[in-house]
N, C-alpha and C. Protein backbone atom coordinates (compact mmCIF):
# COMPACT_ATOMS: atom_id res chain seq x y z
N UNK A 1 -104.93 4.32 -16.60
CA UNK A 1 -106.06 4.81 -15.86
C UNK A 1 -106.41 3.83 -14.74
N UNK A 2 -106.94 4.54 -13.50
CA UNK A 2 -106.98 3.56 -12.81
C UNK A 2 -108.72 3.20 -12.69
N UNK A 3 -108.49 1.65 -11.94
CA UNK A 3 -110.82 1.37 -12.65
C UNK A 3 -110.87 2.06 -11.01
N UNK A 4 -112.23 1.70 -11.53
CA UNK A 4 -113.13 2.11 -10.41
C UNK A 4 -112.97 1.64 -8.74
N UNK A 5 -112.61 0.35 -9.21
CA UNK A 5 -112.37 -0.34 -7.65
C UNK A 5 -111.07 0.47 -7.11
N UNK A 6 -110.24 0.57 -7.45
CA UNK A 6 -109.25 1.54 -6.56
C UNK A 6 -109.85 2.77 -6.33
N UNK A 7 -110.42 3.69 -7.14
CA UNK A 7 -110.64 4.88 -6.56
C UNK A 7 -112.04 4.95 -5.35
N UNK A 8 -112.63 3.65 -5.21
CA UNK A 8 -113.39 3.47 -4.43
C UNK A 8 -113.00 2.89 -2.84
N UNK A 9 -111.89 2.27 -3.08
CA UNK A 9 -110.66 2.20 -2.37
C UNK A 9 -110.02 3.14 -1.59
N UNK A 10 -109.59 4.10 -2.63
CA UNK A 10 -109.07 5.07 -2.10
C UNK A 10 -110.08 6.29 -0.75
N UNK A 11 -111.14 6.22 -1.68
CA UNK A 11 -111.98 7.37 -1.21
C UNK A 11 -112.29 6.62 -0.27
N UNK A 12 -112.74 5.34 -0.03
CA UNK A 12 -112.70 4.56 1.50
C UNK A 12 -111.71 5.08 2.31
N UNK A 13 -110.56 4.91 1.93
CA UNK A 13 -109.48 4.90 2.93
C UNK A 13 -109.40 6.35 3.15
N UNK A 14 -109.74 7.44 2.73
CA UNK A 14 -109.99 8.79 2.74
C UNK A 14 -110.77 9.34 3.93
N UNK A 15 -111.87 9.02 3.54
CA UNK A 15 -112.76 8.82 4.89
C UNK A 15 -112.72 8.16 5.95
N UNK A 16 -111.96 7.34 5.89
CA UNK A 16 -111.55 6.37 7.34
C UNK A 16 -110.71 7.07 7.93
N UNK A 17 -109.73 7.99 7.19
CA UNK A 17 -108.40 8.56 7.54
C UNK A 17 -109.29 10.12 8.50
N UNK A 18 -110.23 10.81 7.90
CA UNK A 18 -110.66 11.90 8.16
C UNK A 18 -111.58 11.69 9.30
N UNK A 19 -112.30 10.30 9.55
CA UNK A 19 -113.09 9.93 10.62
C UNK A 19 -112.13 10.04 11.80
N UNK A 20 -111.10 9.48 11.40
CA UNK A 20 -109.97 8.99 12.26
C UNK A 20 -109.84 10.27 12.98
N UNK A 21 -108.80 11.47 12.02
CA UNK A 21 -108.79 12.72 12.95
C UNK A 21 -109.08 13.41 13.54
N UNK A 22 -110.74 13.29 12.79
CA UNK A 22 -112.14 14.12 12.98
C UNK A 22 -112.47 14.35 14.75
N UNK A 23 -112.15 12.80 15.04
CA UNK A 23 -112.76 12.78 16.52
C UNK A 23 -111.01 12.85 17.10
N UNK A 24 -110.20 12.46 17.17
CA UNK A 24 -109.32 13.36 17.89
C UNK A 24 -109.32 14.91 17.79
N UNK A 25 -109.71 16.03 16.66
CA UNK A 25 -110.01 17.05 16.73
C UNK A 25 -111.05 17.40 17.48
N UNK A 26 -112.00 16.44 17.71
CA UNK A 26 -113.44 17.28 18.31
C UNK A 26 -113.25 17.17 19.76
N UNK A 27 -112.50 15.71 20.32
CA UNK A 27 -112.48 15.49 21.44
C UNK A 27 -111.27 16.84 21.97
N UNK A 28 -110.40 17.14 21.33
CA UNK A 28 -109.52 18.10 21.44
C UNK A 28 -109.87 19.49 21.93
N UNK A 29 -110.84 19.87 21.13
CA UNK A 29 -111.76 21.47 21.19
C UNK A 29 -112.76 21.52 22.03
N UNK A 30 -113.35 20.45 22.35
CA UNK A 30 -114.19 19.62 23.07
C UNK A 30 -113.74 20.24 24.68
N UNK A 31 -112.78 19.62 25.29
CA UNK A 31 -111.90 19.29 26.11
C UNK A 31 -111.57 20.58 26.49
N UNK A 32 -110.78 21.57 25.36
CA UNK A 32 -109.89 23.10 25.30
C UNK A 32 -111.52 23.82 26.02
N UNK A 33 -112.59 23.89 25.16
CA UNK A 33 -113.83 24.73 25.71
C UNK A 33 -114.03 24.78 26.89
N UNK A 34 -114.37 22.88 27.43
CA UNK A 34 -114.55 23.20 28.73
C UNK A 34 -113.77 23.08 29.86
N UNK A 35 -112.41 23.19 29.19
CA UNK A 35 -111.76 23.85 30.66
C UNK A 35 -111.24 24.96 30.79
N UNK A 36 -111.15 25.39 29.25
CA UNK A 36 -110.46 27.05 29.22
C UNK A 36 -111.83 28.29 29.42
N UNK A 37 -113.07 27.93 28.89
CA UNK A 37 -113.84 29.05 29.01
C UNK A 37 -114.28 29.50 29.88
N UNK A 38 -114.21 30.90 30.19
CA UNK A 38 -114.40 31.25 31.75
C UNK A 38 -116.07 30.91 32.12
N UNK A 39 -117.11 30.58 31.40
CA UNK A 39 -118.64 30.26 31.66
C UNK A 39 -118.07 28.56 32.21
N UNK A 40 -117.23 27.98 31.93
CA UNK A 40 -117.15 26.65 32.11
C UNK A 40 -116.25 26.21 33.28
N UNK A 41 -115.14 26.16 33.37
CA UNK A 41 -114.27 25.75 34.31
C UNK A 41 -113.03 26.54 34.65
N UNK A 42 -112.75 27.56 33.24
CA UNK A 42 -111.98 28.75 33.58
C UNK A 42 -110.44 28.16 34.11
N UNK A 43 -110.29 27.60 33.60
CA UNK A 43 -108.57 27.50 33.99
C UNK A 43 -107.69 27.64 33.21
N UNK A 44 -106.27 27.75 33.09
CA UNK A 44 -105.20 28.47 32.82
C UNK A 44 -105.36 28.06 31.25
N UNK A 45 -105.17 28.39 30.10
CA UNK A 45 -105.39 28.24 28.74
C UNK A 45 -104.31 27.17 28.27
N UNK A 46 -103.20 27.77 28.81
CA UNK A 46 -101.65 26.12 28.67
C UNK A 46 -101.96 24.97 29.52
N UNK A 47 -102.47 24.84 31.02
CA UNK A 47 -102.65 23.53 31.14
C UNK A 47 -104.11 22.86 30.39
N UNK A 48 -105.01 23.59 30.17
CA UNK A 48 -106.02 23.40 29.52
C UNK A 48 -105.58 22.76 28.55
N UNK A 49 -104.99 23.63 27.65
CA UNK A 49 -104.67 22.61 26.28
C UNK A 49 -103.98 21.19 26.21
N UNK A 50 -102.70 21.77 27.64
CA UNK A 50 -102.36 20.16 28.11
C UNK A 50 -103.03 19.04 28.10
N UNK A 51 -104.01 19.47 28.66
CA UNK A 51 -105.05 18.38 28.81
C UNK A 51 -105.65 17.86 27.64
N UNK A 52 -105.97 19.01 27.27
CA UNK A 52 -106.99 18.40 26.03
C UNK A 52 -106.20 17.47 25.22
N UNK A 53 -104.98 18.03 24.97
CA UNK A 53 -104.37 17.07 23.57
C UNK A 53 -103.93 15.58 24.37
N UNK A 54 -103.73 15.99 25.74
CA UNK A 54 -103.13 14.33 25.99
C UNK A 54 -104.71 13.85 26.14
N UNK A 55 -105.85 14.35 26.15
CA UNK A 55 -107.40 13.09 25.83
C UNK A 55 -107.23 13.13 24.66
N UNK A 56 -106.46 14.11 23.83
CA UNK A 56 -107.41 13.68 22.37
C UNK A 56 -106.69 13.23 21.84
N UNK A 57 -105.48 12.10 22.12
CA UNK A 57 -104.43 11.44 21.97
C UNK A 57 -105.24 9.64 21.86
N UNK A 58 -106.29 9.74 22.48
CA UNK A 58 -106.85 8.25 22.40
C UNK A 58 -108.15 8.20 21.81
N UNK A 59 -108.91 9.02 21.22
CA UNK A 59 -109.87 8.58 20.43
C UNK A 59 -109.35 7.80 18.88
N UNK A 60 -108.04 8.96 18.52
CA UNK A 60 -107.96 8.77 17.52
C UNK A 60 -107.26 7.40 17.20
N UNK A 61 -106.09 6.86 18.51
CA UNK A 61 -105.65 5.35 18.43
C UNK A 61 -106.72 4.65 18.21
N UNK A 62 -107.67 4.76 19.16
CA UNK A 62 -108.61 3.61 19.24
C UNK A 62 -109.57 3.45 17.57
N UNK A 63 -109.49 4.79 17.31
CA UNK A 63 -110.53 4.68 16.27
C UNK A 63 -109.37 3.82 14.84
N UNK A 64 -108.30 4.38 15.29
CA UNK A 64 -107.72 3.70 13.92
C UNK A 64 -107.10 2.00 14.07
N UNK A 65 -107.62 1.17 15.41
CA UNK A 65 -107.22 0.41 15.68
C UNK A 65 -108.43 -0.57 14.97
N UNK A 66 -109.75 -0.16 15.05
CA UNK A 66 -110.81 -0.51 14.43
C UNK A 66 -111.48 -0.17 13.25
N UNK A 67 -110.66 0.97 12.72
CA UNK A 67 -110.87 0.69 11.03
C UNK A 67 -109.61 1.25 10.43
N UNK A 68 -109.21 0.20 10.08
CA UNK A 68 -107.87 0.09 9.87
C UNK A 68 -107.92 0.59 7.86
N UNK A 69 -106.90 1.53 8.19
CA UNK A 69 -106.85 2.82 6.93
C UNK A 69 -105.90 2.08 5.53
N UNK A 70 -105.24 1.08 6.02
CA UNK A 70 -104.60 0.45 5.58
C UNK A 70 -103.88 -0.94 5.80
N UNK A 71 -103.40 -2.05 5.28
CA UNK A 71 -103.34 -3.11 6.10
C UNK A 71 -102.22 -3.10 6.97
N UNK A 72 -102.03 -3.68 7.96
CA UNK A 72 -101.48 -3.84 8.96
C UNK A 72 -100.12 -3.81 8.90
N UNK A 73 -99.02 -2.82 9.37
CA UNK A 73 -97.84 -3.09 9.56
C UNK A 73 -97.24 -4.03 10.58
N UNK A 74 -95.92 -4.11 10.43
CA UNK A 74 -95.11 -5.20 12.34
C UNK A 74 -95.05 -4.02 12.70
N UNK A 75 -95.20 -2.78 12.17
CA UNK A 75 -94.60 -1.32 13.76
C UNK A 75 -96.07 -1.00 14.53
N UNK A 76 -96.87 -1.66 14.07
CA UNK A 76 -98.64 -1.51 14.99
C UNK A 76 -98.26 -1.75 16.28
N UNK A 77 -97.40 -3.02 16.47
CA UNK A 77 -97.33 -3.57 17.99
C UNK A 77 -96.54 -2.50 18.68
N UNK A 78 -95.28 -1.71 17.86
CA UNK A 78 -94.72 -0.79 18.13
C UNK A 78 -95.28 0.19 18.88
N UNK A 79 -96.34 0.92 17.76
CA UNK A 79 -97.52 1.49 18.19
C UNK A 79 -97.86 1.82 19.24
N UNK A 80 -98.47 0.41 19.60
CA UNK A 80 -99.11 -0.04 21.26
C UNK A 80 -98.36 -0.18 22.28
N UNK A 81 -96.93 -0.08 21.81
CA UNK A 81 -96.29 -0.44 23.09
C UNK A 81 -96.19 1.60 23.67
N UNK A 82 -95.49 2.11 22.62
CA UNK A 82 -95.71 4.16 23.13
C UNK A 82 -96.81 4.18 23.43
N UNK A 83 -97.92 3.91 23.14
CA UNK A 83 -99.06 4.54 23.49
C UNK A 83 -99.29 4.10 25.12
N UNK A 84 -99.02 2.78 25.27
CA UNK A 84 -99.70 2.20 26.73
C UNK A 84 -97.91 2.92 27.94
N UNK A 85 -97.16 3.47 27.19
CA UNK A 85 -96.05 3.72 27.63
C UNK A 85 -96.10 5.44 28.24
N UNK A 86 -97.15 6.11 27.22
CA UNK A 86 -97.36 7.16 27.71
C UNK A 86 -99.10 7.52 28.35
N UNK A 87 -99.82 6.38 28.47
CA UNK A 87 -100.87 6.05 29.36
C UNK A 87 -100.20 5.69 30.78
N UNK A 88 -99.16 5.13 30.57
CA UNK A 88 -98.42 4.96 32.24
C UNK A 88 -98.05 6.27 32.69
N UNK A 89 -97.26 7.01 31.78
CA UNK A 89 -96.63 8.16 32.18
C UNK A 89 -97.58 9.08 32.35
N UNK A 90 -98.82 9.00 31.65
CA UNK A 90 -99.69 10.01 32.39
C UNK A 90 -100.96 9.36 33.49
N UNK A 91 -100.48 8.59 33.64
CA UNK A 91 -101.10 8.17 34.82
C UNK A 91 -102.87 7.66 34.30
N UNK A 92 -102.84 7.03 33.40
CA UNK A 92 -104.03 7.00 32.57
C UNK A 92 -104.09 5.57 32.54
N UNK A 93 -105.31 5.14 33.33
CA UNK A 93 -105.15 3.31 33.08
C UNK A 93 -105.96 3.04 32.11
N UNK A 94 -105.24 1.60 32.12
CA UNK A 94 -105.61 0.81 30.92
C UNK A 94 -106.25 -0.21 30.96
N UNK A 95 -107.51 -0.09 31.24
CA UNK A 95 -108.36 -1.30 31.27
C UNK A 95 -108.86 -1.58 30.05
């Protein structure tokens, strides 16, 4: 059986994991609303979504860079190197 401290553990890391997606999902739908709905900005529904998913591509790094779901791998730096690799490629700086 496992004690208490792991499953308190776990359910931590549960919720860190669901915070994590939570706001790449919202920033995602977020994003899709107001550029696809015709009351809002009304534009094409495929580049719309384009958009949205390449913003909602960085809440969720950032959020899991600061509560970290689990301890730290060597492929994190990995990580950071695609991510700032496709912040170049989309023309997205990095300050």
């Amino acid at each position: 059986m496992s004690s208490p401290r792991i499953l308190v553990e776990r359910l931590t890391q549960f919720l860190k994991f669901c915070i994590v997606g939570g706001t790449g999902l919202f920033v995602d739908m977020a994003f899709l609303y107001l550029l696809a709905d015709p009351s809002q900005l009304g534009l094409d529904i495929t580049l719309s979504k384009l958009c949205a998913a390449q913003a909602a591509i960085c809440p969720p790094f950032f959020s899991a860079l600061t509560l970290p779901i689990r301890q730290r791998s060597p492929m994190v730096g990995y990580g950071r190197t695609l991510f700032a690799a496709n912040c170049r490629l989309s023309r997205i700086p990095l300050t």
